[in-house]
N, C-alpha and C. Protein backbone atom coordinates (compact mmCIF):
# COMPACT_ATOMS: atom_id res chain seq x y z
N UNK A 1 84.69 98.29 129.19
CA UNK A 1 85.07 99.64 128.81
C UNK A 1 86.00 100.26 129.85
N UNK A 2 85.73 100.24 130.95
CA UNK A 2 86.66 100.85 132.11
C UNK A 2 87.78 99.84 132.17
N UNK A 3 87.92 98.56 131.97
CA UNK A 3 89.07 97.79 131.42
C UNK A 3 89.99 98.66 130.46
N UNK A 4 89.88 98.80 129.24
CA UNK A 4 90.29 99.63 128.23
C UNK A 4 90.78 101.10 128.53
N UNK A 5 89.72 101.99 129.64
CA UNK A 5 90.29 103.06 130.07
C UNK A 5 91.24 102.72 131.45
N UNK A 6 91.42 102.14 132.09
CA UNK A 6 92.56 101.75 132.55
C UNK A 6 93.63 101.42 132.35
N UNK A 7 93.90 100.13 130.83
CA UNK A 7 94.51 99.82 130.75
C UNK A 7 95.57 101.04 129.72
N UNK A 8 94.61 102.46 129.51
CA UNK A 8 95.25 103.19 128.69
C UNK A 8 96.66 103.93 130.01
N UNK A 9 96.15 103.95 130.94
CA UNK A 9 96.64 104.84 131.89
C UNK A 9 97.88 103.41 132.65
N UNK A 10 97.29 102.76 132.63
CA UNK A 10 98.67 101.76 133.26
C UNK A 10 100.09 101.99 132.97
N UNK A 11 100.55 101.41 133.77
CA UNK A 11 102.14 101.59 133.76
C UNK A 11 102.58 99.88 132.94
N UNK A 12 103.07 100.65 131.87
CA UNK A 12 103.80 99.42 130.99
C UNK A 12 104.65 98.30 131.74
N UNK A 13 104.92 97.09 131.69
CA UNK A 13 105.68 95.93 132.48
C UNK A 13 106.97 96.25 131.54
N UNK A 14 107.68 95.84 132.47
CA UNK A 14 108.93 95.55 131.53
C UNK A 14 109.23 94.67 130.54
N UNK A 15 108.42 93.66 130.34
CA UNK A 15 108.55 93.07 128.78
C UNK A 15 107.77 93.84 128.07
N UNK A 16 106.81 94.63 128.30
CA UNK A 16 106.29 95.33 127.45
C UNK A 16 107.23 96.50 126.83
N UNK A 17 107.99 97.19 127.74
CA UNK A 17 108.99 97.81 127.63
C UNK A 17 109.94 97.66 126.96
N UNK A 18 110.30 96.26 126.92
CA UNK A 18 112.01 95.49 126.00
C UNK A 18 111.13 94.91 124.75
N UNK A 19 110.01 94.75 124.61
CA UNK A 19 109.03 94.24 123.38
C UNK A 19 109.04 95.67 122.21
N UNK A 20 108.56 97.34 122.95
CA UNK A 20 108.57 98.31 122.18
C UNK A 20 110.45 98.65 122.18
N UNK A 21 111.09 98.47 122.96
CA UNK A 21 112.38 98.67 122.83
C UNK A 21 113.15 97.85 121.74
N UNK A 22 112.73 96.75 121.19
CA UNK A 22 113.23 95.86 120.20
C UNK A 22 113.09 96.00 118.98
N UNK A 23 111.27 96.30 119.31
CA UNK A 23 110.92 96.65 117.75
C UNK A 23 111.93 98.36 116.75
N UNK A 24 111.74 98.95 118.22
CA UNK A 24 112.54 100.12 117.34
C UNK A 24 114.01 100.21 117.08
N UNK A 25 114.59 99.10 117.87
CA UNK A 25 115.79 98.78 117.54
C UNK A 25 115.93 98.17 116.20
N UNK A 26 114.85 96.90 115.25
CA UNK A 26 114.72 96.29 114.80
C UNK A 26 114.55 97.42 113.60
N UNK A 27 113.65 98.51 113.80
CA UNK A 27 113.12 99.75 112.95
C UNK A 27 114.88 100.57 112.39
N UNK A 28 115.19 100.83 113.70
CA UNK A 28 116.77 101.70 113.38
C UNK A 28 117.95 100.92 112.60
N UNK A 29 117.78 99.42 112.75
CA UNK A 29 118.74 98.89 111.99
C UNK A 29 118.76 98.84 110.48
N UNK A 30 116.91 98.56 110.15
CA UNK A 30 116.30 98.94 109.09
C UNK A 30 116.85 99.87 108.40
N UNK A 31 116.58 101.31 108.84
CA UNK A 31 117.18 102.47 108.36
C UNK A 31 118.62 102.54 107.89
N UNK A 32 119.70 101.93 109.25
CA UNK A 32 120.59 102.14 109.11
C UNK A 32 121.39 101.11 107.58
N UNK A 33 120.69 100.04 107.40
CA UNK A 33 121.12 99.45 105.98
C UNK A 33 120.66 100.00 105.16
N UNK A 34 119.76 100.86 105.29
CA UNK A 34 118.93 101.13 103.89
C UNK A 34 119.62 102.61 103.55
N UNK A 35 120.71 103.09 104.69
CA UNK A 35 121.36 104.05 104.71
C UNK A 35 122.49 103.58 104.00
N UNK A 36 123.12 102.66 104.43
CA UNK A 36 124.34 102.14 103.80
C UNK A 36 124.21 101.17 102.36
N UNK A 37 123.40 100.52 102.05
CA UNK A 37 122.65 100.20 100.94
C UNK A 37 123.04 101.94 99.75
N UNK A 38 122.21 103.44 99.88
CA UNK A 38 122.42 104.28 99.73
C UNK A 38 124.06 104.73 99.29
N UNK A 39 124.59 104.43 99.83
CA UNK A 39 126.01 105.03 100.17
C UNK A 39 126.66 104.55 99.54
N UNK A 40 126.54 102.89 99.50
CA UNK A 40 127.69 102.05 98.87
C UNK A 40 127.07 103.03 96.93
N UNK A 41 126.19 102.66 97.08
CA UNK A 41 125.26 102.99 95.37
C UNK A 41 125.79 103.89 95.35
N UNK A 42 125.85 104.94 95.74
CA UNK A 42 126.37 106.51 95.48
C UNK A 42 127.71 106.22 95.17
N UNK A 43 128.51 105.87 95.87
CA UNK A 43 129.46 105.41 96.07
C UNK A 43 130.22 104.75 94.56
N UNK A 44 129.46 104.01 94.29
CA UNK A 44 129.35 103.18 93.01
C UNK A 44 129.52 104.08 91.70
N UNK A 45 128.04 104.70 92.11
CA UNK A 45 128.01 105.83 90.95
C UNK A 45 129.22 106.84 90.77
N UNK A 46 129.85 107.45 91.72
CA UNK A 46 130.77 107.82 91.72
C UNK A 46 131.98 107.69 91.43
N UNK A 47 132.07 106.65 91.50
CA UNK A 47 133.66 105.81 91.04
C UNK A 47 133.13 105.73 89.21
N UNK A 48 132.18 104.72 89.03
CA UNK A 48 131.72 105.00 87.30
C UNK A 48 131.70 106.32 86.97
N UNK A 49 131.75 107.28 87.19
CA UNK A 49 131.71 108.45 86.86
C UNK A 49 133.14 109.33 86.58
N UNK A 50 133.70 108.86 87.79
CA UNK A 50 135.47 109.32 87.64
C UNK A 50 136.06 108.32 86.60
N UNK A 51 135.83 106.70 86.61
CA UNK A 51 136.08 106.37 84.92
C UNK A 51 135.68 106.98 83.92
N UNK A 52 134.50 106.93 83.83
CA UNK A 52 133.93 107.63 82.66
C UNK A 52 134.34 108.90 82.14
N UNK A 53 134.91 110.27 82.94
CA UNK A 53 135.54 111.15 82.61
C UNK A 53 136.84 111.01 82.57
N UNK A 54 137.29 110.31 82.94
CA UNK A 54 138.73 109.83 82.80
C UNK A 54 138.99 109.22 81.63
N UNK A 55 138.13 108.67 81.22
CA UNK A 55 138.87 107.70 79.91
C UNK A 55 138.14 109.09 78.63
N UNK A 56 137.40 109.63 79.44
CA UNK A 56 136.87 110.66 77.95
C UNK A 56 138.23 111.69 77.81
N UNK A 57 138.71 112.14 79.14
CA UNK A 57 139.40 113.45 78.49
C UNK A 57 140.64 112.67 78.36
N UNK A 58 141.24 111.34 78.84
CA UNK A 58 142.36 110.50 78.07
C UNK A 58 142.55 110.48 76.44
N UNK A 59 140.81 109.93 75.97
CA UNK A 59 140.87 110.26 74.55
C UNK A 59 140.94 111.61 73.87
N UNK A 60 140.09 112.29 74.59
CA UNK A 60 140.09 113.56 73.90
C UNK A 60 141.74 114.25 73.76
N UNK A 61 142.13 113.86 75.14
CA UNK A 61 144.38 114.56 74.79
C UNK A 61 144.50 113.68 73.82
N UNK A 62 144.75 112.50 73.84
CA UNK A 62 145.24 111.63 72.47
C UNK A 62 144.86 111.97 71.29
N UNK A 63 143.29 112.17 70.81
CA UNK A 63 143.06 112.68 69.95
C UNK A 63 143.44 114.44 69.32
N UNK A 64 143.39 114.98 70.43
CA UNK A 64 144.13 116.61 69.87
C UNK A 64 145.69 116.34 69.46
N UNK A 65 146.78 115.27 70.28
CA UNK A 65 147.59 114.83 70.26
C UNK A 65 147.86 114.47 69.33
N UNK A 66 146.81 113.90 68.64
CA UNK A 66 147.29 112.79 66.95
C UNK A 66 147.20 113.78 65.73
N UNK A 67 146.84 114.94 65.70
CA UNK A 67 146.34 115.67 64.99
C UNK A 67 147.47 116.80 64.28
């Protein structure tokens, strides 16, 4: 038990240090694709969207046009 409460108060080693330093590096890269993953999709959606109104009000002039 006084093992355990010591080892709460110890001073971390430096691989322990570059071990929690990796993982959250490993965590932020995570994010950062799952950010850009996000973006490109939006991205995506957005471009289908400027077709999609584009070819509607193309038809719609042609059609007032033919009339």
């Amino acid at each position: 038990m006084l093992k355990l409460f010591a080892s709460i108060f110890r001073k971390p080693t430096a691989v322990m240090l570059a071990r929690l330093e990796l993982e959250e590096a490993q965590r932020s890269l995570l994010q950062a694709k799952s950010a850009a993953e996000y973006a490109r999709r939006l991205s995506e959606y957005h471009q289908d969207r400027l077709r999609r109104l584009t070819a509607f009000l193309k038809a719609a002039h042609t059609e007032k046009n033919s009339k």
